[in-house]
N, C-alpha and C. Protein backbone atom coordinates (compact mmCIF):
# COMPACT_ATOMS: atom_id res chain seq x y z
N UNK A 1 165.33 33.15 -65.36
CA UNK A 1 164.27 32.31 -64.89
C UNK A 1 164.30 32.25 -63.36
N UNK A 2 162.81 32.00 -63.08
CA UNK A 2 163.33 32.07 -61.40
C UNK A 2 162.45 30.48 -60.90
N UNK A 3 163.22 30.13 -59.91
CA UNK A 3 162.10 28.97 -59.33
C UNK A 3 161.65 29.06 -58.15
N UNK A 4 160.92 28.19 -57.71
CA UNK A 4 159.88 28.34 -56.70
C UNK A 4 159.54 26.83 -56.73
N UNK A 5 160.02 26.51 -55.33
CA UNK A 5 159.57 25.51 -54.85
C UNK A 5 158.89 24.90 -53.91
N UNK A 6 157.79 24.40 -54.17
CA UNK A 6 156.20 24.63 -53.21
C UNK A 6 156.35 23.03 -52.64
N UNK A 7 155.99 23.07 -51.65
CA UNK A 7 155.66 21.67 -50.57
C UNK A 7 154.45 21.55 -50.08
N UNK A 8 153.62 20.07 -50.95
CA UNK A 8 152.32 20.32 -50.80
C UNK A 8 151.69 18.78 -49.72
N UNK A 9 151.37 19.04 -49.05
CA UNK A 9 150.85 18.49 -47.96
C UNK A 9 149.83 17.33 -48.34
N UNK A 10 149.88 16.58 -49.21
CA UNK A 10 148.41 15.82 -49.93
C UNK A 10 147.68 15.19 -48.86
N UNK A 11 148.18 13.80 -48.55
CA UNK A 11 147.37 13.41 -47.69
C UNK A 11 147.84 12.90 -45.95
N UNK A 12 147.15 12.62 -44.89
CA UNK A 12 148.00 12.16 -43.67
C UNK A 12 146.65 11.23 -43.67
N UNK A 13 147.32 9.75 -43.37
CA UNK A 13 147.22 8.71 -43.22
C UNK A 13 147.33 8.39 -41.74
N UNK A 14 146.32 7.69 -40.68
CA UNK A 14 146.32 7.33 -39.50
C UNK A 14 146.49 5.61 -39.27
N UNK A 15 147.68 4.76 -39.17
CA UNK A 15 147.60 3.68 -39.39
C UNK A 15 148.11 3.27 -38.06
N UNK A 16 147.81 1.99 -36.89
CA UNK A 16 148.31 2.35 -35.95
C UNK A 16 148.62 3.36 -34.91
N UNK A 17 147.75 4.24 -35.04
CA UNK A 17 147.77 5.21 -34.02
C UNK A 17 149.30 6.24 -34.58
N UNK A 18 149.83 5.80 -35.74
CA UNK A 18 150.87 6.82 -35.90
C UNK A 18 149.87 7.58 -37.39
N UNK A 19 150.43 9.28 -37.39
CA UNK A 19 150.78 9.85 -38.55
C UNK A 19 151.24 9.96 -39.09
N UNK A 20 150.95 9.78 -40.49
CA UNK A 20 152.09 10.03 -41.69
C UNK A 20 151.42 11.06 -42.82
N UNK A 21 152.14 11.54 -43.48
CA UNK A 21 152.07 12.97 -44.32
C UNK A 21 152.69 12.43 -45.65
N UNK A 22 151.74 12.30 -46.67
CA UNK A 22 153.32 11.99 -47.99
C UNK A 22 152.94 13.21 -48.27
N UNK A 23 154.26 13.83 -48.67
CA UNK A 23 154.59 15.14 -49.10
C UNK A 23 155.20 15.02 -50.56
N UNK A 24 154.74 15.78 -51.52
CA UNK A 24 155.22 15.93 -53.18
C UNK A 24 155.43 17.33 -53.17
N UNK A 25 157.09 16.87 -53.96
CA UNK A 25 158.11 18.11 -54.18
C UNK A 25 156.97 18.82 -56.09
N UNK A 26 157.10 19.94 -56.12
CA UNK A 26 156.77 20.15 -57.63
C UNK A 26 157.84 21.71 -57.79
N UNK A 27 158.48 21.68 -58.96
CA UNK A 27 159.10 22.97 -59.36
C UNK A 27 157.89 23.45 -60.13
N UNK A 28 158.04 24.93 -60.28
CA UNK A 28 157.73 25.98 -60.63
C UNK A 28 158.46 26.89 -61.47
N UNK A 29 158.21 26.78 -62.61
CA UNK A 29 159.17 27.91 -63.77
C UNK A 29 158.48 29.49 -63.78
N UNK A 30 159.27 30.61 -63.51
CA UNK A 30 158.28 31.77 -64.11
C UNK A 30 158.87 32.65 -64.94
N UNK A 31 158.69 33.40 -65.83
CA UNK A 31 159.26 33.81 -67.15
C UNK A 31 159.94 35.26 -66.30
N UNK A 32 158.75 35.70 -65.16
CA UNK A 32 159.25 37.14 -64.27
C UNK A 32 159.83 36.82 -63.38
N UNK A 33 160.93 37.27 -62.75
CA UNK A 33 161.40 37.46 -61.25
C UNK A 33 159.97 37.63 -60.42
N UNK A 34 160.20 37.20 -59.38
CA UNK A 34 159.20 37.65 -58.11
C UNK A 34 159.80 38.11 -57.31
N UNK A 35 159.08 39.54 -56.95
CA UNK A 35 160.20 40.02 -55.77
C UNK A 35 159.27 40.49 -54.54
N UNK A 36 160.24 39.80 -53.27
CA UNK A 36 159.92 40.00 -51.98
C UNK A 36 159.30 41.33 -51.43
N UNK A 37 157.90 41.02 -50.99
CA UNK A 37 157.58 42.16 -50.82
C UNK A 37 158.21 43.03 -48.98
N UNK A 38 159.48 42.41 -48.76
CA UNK A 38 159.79 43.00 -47.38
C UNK A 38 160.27 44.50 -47.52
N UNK A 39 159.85 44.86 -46.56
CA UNK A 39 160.44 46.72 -46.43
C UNK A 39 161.53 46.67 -45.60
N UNK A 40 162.05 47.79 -45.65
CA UNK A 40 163.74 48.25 -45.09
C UNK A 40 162.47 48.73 -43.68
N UNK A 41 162.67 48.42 -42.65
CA UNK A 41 162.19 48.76 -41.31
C UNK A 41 163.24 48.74 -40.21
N UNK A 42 162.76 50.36 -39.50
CA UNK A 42 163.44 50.13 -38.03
C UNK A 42 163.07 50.66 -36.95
N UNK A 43 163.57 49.74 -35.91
CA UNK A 43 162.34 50.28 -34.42
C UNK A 43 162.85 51.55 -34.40
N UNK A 44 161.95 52.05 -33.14
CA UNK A 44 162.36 53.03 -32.54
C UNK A 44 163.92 53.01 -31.43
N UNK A 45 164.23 54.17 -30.99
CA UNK A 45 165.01 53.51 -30.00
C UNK A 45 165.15 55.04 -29.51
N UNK A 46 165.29 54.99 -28.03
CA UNK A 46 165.93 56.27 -27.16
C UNK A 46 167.48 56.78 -27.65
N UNK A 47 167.16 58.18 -27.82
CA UNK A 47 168.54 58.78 -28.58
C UNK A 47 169.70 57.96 -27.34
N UNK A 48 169.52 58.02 -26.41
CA UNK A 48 170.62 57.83 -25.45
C UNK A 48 171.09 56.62 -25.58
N UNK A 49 170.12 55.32 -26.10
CA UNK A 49 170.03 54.17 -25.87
C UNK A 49 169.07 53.75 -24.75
N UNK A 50 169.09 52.30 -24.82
CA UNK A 50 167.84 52.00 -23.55
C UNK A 50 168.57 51.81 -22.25
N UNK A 51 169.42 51.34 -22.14
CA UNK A 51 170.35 51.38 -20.77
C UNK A 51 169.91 52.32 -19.93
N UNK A 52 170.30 53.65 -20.51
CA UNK A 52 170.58 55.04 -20.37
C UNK A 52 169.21 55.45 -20.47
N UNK A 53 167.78 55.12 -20.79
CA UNK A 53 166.83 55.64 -20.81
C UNK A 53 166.25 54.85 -19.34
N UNK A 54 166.28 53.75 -19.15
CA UNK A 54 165.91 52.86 -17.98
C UNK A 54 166.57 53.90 -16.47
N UNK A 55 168.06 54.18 -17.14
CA UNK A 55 168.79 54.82 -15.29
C UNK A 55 168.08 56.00 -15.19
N UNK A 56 167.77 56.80 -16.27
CA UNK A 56 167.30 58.26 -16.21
C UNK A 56 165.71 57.88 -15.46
N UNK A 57 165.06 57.01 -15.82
CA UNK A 57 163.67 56.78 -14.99
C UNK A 57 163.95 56.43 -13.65
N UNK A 58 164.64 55.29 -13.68
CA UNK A 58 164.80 55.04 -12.05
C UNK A 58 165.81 55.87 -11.30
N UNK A 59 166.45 56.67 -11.70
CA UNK A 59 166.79 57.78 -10.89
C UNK A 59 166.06 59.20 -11.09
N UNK A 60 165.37 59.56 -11.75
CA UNK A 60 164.31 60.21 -11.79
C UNK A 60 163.11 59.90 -10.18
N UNK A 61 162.72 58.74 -10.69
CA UNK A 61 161.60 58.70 -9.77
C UNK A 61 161.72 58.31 -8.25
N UNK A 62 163.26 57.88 -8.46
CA UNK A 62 164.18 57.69 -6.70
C UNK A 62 164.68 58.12 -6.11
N UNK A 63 164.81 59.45 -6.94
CA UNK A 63 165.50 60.59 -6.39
C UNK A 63 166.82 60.34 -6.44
N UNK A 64 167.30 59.21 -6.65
CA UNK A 64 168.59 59.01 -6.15
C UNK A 64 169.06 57.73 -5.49
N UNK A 65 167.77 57.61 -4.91
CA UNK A 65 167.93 56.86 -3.62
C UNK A 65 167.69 55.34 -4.65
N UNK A 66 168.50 54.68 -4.83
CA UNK A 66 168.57 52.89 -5.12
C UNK A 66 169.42 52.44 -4.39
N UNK A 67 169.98 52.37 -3.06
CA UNK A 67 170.60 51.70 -2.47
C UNK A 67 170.46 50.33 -2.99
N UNK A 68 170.74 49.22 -2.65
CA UNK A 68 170.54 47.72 -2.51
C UNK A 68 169.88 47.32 -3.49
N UNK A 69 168.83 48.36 -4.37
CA UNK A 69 168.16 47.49 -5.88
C UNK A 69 167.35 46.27 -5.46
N UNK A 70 166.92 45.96 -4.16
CA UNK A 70 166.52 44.60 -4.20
C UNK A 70 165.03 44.88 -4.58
N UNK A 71 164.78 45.26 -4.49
CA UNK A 71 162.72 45.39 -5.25
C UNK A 71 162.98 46.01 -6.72
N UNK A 72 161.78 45.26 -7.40
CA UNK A 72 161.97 45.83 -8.46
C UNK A 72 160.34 46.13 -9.33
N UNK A 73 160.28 46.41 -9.93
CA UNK A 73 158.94 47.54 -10.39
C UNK A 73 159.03 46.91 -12.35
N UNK A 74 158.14 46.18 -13.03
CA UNK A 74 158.25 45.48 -14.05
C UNK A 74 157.64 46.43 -14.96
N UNK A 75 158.02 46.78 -16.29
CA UNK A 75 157.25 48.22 -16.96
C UNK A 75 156.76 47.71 -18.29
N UNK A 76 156.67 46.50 -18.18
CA UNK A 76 155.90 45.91 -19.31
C UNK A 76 154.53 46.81 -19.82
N UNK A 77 154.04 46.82 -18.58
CA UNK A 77 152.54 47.41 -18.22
C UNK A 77 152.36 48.58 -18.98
N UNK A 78 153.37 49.52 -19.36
CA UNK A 78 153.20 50.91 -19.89
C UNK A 78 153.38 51.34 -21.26
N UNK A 79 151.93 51.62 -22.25
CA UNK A 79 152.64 51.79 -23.51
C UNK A 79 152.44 52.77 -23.78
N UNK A 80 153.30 53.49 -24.91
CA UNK A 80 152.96 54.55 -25.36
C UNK A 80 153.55 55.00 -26.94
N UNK A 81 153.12 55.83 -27.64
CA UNK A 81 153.27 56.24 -29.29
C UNK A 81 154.71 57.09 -29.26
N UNK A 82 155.26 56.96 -30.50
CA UNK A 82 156.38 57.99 -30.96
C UNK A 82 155.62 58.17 -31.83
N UNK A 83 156.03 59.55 -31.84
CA UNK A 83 154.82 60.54 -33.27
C UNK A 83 156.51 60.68 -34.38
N UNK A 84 156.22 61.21 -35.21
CA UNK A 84 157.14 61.03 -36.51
C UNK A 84 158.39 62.11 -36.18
N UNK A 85 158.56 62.73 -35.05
CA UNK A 85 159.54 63.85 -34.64
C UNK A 85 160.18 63.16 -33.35
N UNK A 86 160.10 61.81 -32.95
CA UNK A 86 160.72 61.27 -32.21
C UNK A 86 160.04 61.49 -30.66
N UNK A 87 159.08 62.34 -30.61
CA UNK A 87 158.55 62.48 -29.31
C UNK A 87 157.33 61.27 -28.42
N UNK A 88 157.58 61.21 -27.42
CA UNK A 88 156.17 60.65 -26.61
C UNK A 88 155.15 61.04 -26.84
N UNK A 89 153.82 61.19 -27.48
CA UNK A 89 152.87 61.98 -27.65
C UNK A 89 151.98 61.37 -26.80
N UNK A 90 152.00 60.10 -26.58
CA UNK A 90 150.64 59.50 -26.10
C UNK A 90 151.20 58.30 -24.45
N UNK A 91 150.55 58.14 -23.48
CA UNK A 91 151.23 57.00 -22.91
C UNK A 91 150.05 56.71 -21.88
N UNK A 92 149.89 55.12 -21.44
CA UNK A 92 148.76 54.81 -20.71
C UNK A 92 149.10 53.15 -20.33
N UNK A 93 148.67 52.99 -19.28
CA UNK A 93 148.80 51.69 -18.48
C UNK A 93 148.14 51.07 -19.35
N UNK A 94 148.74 49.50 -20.32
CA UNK A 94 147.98 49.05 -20.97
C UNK A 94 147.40 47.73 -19.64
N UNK A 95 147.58 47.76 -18.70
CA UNK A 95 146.73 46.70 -18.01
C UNK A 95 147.41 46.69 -16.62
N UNK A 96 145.78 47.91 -16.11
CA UNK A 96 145.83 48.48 -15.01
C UNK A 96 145.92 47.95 -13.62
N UNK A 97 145.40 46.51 -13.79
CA UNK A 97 145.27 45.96 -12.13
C UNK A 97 146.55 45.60 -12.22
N UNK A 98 148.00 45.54 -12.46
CA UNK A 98 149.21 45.49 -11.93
C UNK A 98 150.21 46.23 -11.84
N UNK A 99 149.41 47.71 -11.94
CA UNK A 99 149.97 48.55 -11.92
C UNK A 99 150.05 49.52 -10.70
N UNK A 100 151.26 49.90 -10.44
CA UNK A 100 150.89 50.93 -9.13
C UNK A 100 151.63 52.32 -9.32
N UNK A 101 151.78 53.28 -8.39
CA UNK A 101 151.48 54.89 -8.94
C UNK A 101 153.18 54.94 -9.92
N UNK A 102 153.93 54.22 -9.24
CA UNK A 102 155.58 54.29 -10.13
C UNK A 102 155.30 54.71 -11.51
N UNK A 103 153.95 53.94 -12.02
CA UNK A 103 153.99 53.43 -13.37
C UNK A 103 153.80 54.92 -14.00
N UNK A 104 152.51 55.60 -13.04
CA UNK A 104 151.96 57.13 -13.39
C UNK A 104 153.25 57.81 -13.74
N UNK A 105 154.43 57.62 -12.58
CA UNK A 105 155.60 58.20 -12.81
C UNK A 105 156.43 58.43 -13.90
N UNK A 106 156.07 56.82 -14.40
CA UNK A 106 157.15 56.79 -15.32
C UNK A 106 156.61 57.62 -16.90
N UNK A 107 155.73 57.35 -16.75
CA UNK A 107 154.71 57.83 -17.60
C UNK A 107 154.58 59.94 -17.84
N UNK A 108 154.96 60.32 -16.86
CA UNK A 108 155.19 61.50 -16.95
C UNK A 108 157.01 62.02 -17.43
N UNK A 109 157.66 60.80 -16.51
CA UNK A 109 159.21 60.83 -17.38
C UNK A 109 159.39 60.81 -18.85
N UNK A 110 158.71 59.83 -18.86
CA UNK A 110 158.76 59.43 -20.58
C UNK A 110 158.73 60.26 -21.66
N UNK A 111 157.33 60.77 -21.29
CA UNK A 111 157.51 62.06 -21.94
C UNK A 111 158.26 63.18 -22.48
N UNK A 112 159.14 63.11 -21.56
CA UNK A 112 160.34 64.14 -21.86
C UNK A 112 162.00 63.63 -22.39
N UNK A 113 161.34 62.31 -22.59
CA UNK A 113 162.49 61.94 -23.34
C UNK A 113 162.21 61.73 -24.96
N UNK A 114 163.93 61.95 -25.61
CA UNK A 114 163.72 61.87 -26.88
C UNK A 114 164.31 60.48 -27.87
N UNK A 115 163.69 60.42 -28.95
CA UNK A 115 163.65 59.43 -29.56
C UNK A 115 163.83 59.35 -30.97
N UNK A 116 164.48 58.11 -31.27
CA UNK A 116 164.68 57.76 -33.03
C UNK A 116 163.64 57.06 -33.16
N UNK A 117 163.08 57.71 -34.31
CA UNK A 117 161.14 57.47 -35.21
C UNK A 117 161.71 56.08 -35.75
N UNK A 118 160.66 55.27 -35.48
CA UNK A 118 160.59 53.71 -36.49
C UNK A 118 160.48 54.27 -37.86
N UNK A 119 161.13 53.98 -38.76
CA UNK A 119 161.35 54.17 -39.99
C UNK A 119 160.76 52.78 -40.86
N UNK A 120 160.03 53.50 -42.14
CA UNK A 120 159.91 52.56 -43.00
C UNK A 120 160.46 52.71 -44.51
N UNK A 121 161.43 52.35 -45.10
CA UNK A 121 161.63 52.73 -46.36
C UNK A 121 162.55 53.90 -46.07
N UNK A 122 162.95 54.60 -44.93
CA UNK A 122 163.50 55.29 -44.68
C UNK A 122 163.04 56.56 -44.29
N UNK A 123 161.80 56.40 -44.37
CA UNK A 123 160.78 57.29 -43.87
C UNK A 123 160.18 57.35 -42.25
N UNK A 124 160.33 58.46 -41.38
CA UNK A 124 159.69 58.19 -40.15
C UNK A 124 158.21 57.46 -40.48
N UNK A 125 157.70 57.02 -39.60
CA UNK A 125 156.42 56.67 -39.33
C UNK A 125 155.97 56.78 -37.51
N UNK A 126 154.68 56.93 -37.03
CA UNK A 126 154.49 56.63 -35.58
C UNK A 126 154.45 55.21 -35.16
N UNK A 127 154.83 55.23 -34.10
CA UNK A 127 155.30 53.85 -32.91
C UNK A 127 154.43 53.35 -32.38
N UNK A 128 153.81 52.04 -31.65
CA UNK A 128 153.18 51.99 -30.81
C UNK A 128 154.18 50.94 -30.04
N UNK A 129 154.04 51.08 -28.98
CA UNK A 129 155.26 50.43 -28.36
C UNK A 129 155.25 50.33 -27.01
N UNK A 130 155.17 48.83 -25.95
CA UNK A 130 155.41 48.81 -24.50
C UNK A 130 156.80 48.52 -24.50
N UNK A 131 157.17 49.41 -22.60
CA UNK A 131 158.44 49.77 -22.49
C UNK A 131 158.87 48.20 -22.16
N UNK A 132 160.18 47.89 -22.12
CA UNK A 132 160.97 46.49 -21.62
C UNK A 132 161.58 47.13 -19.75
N UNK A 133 161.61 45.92 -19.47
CA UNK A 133 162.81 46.23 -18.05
C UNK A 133 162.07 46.24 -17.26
N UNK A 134 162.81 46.34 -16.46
CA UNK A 134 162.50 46.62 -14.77
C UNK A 134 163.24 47.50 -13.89
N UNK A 135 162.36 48.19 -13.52
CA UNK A 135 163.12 49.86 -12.52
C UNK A 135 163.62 48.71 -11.24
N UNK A 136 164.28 48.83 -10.46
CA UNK A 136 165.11 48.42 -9.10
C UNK A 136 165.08 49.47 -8.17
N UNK A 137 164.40 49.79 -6.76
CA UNK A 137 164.13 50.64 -6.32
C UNK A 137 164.88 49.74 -4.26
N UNK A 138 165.29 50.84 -3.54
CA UNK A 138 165.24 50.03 -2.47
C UNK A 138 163.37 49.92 -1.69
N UNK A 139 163.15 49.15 -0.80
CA UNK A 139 162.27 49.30 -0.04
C UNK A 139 161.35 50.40 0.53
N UNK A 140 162.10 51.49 0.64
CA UNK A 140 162.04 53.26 0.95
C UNK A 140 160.81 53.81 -0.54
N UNK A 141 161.26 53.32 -1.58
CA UNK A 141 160.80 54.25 -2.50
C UNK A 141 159.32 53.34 -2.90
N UNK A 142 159.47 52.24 -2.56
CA UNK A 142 158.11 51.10 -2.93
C UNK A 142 157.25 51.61 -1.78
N UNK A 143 157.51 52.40 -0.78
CA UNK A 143 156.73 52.60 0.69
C UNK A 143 156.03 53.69 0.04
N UNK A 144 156.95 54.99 -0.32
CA UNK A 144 156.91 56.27 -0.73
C UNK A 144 155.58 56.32 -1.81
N UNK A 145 155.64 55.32 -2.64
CA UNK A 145 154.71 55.26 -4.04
C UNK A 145 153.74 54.29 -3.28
N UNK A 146 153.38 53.63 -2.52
CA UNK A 146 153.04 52.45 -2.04
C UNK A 146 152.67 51.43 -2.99
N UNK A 147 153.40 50.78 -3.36
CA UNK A 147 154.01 49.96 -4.23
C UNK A 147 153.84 48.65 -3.58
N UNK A 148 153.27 47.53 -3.76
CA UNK A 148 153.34 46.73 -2.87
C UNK A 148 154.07 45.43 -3.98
């Protein structure tokens, strides 16, 4: 037997400027199990990890050059698809007025990196997905991109 126990909201009463809710408990008998309709799911993730996918961009697009890290470049802004073979197929500024050319950059990096497919059931499926983090660049490379 399985139960199920529902919480039903009847009435809210305004007395004094306060609310009140009486709430009635009721069980539920059912002769079948009910079963959860959740799936086995999992994100995507950069074979390297994300750490390691974040340094490869910002030293990619800095050449090198991060002295001091004090500016930093937010990549919320950039999304893009994993197709079912772990690749970048697709990528685009999802919201362009805070974006500046870094982003184009990163966006061509991306691409060439590889990836574990979001799985459902254990099955690849495609991604849609904006990146997390923030690149750290010195002053030099925000000039270079003009980055303001």
């Amino acid at each position: 037997m399985f139960y199920l126990r529902q919480i039903f909201f009847i009435t809210v009463m305004l007395t004094a400027n306060v609310a009140r809710a009486q709430i009635i408990l009721e069980d539920y008998v059912f002769d079948e199990p009910v079963e959860e309709p959740i799936k086995e799911y999992e994100h995507p993730e950069p074979i390297e990890g994300y750490k390691a996918l974040l340094a490869f961009l910002q030293n990619k697009i800095s050449d090198g050059d991060t002295l001091g890290k004090k500016y930093s470049v937010d990549l919320y802004t950039v999304w893009f698809r994993i197709n079912l073979q772990g690749k970048v197929d697709s990528a685009f500024i999802g919201t362009p007025h805070v974006a500046c050319p870094i982003h184009q950059e990163v966006i061509k990096f991306l691409k060439e990196t590889q990836w574990h497919p979001a799985t459902i059931e254990g099955k690849p499926v495609s991604y849609k997905m904006e990146l997390e983090g923030r690149l750290y660049f010195n002053k030099s490379v925000l000039k270079k991109y003009d980055c303001r």
